[in-house]
PDB file of N, CA and C in Angstrom:
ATOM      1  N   UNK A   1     -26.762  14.053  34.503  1.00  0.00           N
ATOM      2  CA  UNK A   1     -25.510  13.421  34.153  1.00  0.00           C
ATOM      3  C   UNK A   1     -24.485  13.808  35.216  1.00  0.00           C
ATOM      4  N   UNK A   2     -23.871  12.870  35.980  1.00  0.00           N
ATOM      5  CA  UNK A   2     -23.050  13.223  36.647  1.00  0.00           C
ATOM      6  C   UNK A   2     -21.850  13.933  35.949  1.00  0.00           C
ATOM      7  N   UNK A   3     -20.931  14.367  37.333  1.00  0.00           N
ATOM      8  CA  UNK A   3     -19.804  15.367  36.053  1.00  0.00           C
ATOM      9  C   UNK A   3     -18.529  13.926  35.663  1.00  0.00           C
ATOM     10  N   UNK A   4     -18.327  12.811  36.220  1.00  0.00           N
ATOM     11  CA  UNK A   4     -17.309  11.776  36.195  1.00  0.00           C
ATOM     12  C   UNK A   4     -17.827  11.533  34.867  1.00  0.00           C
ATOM     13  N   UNK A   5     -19.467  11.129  34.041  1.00  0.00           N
ATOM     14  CA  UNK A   5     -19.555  11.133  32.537  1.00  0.00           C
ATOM     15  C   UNK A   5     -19.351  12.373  31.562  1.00  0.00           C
ATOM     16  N   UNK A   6     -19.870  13.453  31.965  1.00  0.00           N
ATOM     17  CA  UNK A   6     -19.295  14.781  31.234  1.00  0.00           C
ATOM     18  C   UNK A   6     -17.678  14.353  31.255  1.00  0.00           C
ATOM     19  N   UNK A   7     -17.110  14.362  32.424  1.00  0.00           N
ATOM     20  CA  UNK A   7     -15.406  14.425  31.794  1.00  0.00           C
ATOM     21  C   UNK A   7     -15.191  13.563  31.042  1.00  0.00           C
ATOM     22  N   UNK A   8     -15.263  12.441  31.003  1.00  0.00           N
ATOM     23  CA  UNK A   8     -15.465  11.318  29.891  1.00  0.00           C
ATOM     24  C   UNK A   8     -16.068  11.057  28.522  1.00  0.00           C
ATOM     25  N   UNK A   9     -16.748  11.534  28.412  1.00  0.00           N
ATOM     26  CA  UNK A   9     -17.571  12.403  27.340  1.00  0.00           C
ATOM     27  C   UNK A   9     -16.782  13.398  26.680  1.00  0.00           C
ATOM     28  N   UNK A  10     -16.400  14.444  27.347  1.00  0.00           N
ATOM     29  CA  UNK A  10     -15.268  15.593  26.607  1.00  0.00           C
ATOM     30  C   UNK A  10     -14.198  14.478  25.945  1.00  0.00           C
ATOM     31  N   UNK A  11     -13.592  13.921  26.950  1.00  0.00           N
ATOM     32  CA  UNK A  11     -12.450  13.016  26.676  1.00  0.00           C
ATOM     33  C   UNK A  11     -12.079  12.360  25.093  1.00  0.00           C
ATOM     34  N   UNK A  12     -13.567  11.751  24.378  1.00  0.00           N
ATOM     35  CA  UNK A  12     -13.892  11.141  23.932  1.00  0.00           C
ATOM     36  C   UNK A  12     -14.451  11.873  22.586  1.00  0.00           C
ATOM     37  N   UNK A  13     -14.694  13.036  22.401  1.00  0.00           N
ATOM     38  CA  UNK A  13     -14.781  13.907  21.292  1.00  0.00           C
ATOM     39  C   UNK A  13     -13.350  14.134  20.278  1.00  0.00           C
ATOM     40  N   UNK A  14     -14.059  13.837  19.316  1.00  0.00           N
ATOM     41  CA  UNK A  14     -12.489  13.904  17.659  1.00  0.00           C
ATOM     42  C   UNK A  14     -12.153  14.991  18.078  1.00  0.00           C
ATOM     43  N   UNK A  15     -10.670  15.162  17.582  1.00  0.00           N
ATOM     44  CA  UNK A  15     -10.224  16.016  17.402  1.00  0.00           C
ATOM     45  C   UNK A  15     -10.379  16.941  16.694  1.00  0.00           C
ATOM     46  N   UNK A  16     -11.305  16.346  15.495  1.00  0.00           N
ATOM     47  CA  UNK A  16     -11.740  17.237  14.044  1.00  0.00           C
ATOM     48  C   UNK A  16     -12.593  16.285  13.566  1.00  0.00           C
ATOM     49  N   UNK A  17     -13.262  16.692  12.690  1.00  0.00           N
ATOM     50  CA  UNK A  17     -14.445  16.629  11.989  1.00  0.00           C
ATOM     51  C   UNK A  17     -14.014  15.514  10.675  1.00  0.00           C
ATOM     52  N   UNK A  18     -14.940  14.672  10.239  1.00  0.00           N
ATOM     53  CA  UNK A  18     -14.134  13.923   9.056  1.00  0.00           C
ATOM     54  C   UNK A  18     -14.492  15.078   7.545  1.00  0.00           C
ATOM     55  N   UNK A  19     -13.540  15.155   6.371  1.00  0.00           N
ATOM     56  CA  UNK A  19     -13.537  15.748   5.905  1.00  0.00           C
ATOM     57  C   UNK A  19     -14.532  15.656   4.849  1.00  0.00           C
ATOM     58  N   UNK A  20     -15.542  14.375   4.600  1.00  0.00           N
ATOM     59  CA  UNK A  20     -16.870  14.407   4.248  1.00  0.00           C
ATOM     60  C   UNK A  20     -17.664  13.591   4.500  1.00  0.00           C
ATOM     61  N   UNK A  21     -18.584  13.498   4.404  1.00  0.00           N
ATOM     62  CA  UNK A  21     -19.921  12.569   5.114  1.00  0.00           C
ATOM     63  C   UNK A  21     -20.549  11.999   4.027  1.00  0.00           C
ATOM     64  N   UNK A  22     -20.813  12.172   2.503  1.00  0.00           N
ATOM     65  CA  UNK A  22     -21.674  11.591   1.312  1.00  0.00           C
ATOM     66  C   UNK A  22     -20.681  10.592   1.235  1.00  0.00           C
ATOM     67  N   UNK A  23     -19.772  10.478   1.503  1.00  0.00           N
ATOM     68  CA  UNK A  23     -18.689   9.013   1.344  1.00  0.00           C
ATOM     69  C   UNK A  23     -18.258   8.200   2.354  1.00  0.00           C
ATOM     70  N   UNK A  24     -17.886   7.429   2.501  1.00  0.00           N
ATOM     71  CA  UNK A  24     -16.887   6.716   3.232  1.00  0.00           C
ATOM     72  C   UNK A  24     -15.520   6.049   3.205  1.00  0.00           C
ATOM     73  N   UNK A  25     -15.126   7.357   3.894  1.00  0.00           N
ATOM     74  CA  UNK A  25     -13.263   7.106   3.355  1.00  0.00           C
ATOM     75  C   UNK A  25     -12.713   6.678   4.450  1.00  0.00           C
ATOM     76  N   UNK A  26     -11.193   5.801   3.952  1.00  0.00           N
ATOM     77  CA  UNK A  26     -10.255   5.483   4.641  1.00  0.00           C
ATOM     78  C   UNK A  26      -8.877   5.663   4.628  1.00  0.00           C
ATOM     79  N   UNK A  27      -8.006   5.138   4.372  1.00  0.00           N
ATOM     80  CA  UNK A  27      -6.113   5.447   4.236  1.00  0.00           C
ATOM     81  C   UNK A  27      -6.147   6.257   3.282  1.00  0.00           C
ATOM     82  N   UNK A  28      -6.088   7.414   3.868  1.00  0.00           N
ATOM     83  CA  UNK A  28      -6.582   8.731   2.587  1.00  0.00           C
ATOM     84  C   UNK A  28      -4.305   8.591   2.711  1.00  0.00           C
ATOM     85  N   UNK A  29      -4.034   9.191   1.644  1.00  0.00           N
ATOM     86  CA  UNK A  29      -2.552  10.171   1.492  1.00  0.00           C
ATOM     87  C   UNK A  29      -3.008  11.420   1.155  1.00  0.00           C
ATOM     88  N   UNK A  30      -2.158  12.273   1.021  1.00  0.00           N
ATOM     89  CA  UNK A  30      -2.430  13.732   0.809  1.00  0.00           C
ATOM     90  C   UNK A  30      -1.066  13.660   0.357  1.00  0.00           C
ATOM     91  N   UNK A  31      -1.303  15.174  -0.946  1.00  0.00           N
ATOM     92  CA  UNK A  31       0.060  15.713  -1.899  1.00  0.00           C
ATOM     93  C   UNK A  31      -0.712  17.109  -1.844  1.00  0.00           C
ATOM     94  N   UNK A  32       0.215  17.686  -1.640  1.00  0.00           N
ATOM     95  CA  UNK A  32       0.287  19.421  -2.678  1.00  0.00           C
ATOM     96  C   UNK A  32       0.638  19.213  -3.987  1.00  0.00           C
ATOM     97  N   UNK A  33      -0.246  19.595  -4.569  1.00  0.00           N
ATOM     98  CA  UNK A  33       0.396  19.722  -6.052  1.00  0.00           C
ATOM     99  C   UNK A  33      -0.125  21.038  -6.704  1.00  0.00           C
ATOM    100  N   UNK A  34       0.569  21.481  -7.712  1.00  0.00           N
ATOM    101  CA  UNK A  34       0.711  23.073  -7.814  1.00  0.00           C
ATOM    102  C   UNK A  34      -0.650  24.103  -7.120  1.00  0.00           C
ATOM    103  N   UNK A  35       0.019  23.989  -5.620  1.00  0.00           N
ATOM    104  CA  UNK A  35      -0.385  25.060  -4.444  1.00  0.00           C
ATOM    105  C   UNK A  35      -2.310  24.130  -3.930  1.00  0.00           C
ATOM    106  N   UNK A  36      -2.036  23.260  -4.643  1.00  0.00           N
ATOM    107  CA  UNK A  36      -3.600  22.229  -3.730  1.00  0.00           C
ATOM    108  C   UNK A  36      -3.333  21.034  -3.407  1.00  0.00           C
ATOM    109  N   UNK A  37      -4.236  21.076  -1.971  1.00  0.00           N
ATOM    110  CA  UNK A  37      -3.883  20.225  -1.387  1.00  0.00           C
ATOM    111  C   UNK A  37      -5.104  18.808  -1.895  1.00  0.00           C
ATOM    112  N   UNK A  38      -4.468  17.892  -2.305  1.00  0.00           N
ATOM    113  CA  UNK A  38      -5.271  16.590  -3.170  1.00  0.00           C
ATOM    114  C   UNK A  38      -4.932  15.240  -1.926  1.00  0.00           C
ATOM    115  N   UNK A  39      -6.011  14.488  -1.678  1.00  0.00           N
ATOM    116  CA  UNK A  39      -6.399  13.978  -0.752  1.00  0.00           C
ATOM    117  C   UNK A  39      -6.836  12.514  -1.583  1.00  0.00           C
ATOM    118  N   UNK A  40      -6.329  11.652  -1.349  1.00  0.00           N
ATOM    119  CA  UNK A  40      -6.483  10.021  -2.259  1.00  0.00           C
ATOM    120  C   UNK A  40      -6.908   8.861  -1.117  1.00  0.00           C
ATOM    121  N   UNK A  41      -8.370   8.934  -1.116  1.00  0.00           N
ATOM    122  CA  UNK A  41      -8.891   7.550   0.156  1.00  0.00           C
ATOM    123  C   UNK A  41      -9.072   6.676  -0.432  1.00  0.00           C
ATOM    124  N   UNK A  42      -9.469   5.350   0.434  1.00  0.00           N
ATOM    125  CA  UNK A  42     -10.166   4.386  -0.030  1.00  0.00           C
ATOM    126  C   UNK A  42     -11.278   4.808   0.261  1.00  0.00           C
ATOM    127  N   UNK A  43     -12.192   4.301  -0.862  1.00  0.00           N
ATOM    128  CA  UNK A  43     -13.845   4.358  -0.744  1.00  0.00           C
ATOM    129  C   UNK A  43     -14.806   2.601  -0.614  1.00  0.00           C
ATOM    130  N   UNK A  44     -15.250   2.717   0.700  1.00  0.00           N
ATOM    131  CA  UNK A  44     -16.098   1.738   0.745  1.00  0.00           C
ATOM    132  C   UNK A  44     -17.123   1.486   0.832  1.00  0.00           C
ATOM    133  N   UNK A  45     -18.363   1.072   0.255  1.00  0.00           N
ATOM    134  CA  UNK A  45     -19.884   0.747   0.268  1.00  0.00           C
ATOM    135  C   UNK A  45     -20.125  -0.079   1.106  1.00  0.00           C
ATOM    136  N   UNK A  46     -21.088   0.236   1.859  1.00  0.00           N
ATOM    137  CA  UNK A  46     -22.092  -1.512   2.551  1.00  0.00           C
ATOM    138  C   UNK A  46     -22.447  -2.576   1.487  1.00  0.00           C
ATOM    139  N   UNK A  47     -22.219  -3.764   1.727  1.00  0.00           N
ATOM    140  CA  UNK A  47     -22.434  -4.952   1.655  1.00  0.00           C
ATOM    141  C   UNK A  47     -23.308  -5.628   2.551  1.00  0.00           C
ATOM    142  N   UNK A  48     -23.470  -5.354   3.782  1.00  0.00           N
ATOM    143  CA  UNK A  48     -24.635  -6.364   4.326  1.00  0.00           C
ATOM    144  C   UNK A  48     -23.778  -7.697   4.720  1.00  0.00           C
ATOM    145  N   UNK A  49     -22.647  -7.700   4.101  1.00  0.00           N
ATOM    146  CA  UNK A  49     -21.622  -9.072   4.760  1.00  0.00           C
ATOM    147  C   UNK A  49     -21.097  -9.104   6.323  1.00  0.00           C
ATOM    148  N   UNK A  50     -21.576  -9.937   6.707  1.00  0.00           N
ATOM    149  CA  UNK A  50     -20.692  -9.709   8.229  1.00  0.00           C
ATOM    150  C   UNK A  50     -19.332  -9.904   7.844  1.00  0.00           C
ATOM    151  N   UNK A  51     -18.062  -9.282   9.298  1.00  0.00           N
ATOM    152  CA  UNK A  51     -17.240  -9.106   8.830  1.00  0.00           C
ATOM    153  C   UNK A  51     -16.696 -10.475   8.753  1.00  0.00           C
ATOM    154  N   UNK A  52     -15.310 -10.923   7.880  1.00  0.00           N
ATOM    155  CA  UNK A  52     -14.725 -11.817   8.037  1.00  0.00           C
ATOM    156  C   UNK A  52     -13.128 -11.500   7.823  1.00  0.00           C
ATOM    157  N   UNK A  53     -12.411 -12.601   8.052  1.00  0.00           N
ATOM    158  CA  UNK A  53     -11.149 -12.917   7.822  1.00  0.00           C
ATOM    159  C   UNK A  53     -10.645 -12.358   5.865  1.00  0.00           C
ATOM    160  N   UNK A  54     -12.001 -13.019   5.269  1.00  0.00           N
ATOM    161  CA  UNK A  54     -11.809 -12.465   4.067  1.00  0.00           C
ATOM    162  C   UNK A  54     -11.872 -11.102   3.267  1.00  0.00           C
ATOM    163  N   UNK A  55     -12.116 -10.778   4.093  1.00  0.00           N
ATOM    164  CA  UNK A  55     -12.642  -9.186   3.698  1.00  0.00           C
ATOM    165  C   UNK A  55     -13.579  -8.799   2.318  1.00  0.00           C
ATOM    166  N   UNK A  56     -14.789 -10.283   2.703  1.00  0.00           N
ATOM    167  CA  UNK A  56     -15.910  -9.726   2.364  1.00  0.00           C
ATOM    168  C   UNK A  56     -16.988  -9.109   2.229  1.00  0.00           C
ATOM    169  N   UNK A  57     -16.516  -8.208   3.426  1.00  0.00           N
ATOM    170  CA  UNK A  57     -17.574  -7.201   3.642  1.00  0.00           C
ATOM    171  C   UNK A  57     -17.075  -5.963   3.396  1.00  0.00           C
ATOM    172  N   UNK A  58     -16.097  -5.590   2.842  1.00  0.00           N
ATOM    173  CA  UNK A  58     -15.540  -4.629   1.915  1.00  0.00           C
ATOM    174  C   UNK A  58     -16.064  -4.634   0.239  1.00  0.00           C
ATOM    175  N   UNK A  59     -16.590  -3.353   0.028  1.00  0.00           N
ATOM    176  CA  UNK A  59     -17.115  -3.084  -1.786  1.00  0.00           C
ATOM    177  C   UNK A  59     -16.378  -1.659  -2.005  1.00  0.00           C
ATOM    178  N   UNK A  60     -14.911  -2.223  -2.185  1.00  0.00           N
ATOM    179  CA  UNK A  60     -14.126  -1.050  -2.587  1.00  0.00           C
ATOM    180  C   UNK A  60     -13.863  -0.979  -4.496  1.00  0.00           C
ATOM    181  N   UNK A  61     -15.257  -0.200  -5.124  1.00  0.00           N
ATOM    182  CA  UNK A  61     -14.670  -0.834  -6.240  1.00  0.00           C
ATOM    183  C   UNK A  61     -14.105   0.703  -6.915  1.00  0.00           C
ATOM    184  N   UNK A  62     -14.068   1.597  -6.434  1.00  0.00           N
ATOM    185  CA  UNK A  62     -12.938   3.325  -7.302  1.00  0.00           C
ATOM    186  C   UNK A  62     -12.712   4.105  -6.224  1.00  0.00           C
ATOM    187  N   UNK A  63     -11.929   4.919  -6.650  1.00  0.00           N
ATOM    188  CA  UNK A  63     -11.135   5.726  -6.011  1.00  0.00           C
ATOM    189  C   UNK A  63     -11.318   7.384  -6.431  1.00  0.00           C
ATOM    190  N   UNK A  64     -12.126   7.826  -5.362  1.00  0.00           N
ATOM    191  CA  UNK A  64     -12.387   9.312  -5.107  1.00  0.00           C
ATOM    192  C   UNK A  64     -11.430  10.134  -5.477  1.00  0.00           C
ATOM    193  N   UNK A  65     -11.312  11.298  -5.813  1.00  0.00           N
ATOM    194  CA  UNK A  65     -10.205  12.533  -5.311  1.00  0.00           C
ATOM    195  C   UNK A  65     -10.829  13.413  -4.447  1.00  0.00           C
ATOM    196  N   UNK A  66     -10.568  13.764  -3.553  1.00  0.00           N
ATOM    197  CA  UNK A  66     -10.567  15.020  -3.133  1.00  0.00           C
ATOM    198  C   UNK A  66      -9.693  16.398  -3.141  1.00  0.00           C
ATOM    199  N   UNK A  67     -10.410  17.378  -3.007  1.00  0.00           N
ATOM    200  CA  UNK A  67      -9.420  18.319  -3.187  1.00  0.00           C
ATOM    201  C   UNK A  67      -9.635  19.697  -2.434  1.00  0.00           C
ATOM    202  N   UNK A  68      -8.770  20.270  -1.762  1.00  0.00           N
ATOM    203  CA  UNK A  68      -9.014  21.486  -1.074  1.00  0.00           C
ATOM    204  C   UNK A  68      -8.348  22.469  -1.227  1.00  0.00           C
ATOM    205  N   UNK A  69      -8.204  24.036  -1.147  1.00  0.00           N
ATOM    206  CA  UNK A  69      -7.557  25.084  -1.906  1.00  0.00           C
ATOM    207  C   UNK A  69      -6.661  24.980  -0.703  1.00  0.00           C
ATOM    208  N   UNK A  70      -7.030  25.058   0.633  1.00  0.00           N
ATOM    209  CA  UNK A  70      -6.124  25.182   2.190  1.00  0.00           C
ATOM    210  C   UNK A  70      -6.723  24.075   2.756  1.00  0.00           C
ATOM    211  N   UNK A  71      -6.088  24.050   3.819  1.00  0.00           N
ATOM    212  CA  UNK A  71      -6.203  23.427   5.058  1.00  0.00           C
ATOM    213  C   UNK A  71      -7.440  24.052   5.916  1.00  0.00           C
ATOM    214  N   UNK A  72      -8.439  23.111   6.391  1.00  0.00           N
ATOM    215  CA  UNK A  72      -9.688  23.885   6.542  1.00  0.00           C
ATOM    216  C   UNK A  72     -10.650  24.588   5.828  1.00  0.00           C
ATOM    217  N   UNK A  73     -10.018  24.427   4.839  1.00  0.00           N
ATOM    218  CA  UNK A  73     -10.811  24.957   3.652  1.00  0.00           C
ATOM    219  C   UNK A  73     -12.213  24.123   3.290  1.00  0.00           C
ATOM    220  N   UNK A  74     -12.855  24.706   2.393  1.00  0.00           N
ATOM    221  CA  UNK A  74     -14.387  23.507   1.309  1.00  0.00           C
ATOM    222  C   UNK A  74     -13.749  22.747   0.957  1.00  0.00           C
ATOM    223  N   UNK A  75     -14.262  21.547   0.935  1.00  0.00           N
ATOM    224  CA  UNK A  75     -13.588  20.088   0.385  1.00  0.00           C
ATOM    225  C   UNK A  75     -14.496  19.744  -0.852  1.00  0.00           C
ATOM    226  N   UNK A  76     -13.671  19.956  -1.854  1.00  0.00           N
ATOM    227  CA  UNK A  76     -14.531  18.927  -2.869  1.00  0.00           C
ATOM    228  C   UNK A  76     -14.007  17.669  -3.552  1.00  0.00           C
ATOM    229  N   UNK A  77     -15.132  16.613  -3.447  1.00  0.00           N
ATOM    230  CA  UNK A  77     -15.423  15.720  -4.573  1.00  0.00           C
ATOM    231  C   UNK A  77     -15.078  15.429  -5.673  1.00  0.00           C
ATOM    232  N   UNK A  78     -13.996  15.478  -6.241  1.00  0.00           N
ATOM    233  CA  UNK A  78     -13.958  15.324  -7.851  1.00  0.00           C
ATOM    234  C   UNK A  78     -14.689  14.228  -8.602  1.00  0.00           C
ATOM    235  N   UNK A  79     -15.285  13.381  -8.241  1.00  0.00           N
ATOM    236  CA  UNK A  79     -15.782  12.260  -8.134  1.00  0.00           C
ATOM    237  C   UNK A  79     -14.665  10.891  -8.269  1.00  0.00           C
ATOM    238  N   UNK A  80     -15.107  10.500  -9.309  1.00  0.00           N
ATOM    239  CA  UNK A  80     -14.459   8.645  -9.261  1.00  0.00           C
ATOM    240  C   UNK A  80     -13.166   8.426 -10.637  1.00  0.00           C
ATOM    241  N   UNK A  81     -12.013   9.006  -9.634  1.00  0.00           N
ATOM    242  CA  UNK A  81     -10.672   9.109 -10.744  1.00  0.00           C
ATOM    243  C   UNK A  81     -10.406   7.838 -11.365  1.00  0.00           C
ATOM    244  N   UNK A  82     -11.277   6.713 -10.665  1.00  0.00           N
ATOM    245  CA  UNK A  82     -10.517   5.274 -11.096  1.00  0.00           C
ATOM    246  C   UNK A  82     -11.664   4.051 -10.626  1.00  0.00           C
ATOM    247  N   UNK A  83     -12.109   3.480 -11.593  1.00  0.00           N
ATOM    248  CA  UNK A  83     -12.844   2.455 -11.392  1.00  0.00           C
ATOM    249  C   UNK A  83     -12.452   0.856 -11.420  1.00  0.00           C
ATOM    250  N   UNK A  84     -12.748  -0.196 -10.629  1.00  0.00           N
ATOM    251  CA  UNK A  84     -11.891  -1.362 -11.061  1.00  0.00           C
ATOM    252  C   UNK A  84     -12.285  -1.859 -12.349  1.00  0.00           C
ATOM    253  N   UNK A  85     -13.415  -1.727 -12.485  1.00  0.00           N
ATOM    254  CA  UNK A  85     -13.918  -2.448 -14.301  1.00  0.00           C
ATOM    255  C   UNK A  85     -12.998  -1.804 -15.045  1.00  0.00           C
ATOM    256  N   UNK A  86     -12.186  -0.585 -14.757  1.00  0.00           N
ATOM    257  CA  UNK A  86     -10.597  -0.310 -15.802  1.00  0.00           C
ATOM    258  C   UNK A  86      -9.532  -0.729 -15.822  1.00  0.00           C
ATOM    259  N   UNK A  87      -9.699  -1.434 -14.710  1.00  0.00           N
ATOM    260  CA  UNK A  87      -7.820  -2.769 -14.528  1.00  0.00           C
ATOM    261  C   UNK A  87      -8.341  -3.510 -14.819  1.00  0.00           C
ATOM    262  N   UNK A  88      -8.100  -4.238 -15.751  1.00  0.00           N
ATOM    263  CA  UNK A  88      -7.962  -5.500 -16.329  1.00  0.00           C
ATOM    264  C   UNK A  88      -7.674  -6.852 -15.010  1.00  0.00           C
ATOM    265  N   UNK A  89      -6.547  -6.380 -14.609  1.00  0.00           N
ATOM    266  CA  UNK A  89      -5.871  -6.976 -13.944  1.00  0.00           C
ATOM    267  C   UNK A  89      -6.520  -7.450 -12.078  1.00  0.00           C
ATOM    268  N   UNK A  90      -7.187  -6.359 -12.350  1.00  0.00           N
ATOM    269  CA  UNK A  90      -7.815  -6.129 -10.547  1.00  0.00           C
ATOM    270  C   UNK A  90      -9.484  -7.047 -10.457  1.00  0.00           C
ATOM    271  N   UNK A  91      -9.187  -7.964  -9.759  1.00  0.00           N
ATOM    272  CA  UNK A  91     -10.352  -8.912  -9.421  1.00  0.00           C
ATOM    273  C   UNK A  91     -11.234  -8.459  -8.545  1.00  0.00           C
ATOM    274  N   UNK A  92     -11.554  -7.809  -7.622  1.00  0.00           N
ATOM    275  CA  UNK A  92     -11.633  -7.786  -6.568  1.00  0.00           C
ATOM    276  C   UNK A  92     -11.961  -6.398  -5.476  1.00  0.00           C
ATOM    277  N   UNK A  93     -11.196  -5.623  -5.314  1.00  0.00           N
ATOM    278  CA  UNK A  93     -11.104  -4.603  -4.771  1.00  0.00           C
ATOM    279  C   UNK A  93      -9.783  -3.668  -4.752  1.00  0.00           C
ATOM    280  N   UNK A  94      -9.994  -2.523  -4.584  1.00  0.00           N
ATOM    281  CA  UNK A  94      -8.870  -0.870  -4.635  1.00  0.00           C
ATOM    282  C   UNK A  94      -8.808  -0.721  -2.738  1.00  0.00           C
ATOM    283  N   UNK A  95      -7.432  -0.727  -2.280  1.00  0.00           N
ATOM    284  CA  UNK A  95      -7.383  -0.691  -1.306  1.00  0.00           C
ATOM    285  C   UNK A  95      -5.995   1.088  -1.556  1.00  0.00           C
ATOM    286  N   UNK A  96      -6.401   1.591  -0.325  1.00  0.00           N
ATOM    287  CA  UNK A  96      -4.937   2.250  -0.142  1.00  0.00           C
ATOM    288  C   UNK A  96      -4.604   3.582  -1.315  1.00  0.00           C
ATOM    289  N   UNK A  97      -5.087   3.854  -1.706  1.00  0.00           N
ATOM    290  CA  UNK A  97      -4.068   4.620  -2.862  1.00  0.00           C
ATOM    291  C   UNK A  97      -3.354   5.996  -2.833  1.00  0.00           C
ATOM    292  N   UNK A  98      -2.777   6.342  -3.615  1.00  0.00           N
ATOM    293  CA  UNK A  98      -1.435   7.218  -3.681  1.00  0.00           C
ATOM    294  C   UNK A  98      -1.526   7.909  -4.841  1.00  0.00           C
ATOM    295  N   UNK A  99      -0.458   8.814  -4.747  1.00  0.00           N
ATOM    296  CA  UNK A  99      -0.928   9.379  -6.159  1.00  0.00           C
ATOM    297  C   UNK A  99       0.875   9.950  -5.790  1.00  0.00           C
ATOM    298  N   UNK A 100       1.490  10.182  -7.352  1.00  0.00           N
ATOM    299  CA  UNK A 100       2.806  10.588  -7.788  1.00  0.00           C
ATOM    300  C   UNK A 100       2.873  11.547  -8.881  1.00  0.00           C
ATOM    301  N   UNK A 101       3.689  12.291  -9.179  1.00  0.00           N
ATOM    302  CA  UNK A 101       4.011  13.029 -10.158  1.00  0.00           C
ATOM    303  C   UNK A 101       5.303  12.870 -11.188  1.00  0.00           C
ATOM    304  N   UNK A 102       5.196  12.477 -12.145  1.00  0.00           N
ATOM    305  CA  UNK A 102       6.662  12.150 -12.619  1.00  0.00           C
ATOM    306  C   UNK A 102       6.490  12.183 -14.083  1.00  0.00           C
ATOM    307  N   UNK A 103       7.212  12.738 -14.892  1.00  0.00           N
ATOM    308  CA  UNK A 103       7.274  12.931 -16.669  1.00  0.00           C
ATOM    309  C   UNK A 103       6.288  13.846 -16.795  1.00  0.00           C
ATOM    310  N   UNK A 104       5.898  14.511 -16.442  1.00  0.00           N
ATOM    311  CA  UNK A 104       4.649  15.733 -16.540  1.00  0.00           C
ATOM    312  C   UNK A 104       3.153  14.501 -16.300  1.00  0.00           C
ATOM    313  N   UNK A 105       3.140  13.496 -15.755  1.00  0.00           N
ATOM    314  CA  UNK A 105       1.771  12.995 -15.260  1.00  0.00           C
ATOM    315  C   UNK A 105       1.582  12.140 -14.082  1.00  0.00           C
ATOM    316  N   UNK A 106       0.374  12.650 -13.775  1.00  0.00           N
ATOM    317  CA  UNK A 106      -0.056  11.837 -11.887  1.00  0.00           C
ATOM    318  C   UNK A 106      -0.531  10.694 -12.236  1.00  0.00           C
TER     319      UNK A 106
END
């Protein structure tokens, strides 16, 4: 390997590591909430759809928690805080989510 691909190569290494691999997450937010740090992605499955305009090759159907004591810390799984077969309202797919604290509930 010449060294012009090694430098390019370094170049090209994350900055960090993704914070788990049994999933596939995206527009995570992050909150502290009393002294832990809670981590809210989107979760998406393969479909086998090529991509389109429609974004049918997205199978976002719940929403993970994660959770870590620190920064760098073990990351765990809480599993699936929210499924769409529980909105009534939701056709389709969970994009994005957030999480708040207000009246004593998240």
């Amino acid at each position: 390997m010449c060294i012009c691909t090694n430098v390019i190569a370094q170049k090209l290494k994350p900055i960090s590591q993704p914070l788990v691999s049994h999933i596939y997450t995206a527009d995570p937010s992050a909150h502290v909430f009393n002294n832990k740090i809670y981590i809210y992605p989107s979760h998406d499955t393969a479909t086998g759809i090529a991509e389109n305009d429609n974004g049918d090759h997205f199978n976002m159907m719940d929403f993970h928690v994660l959770s870590m004591d620190s920064i760098g810390g073990k990351v765990t799984d809480n599993g699936v805080a929210l499924h769409i077969k529980n909105i009534p309202w939701a056709g389709r797919q969970l994009w994005a989510p957030d999480a708040a604290f207000a009246n004593n509930t998240y």
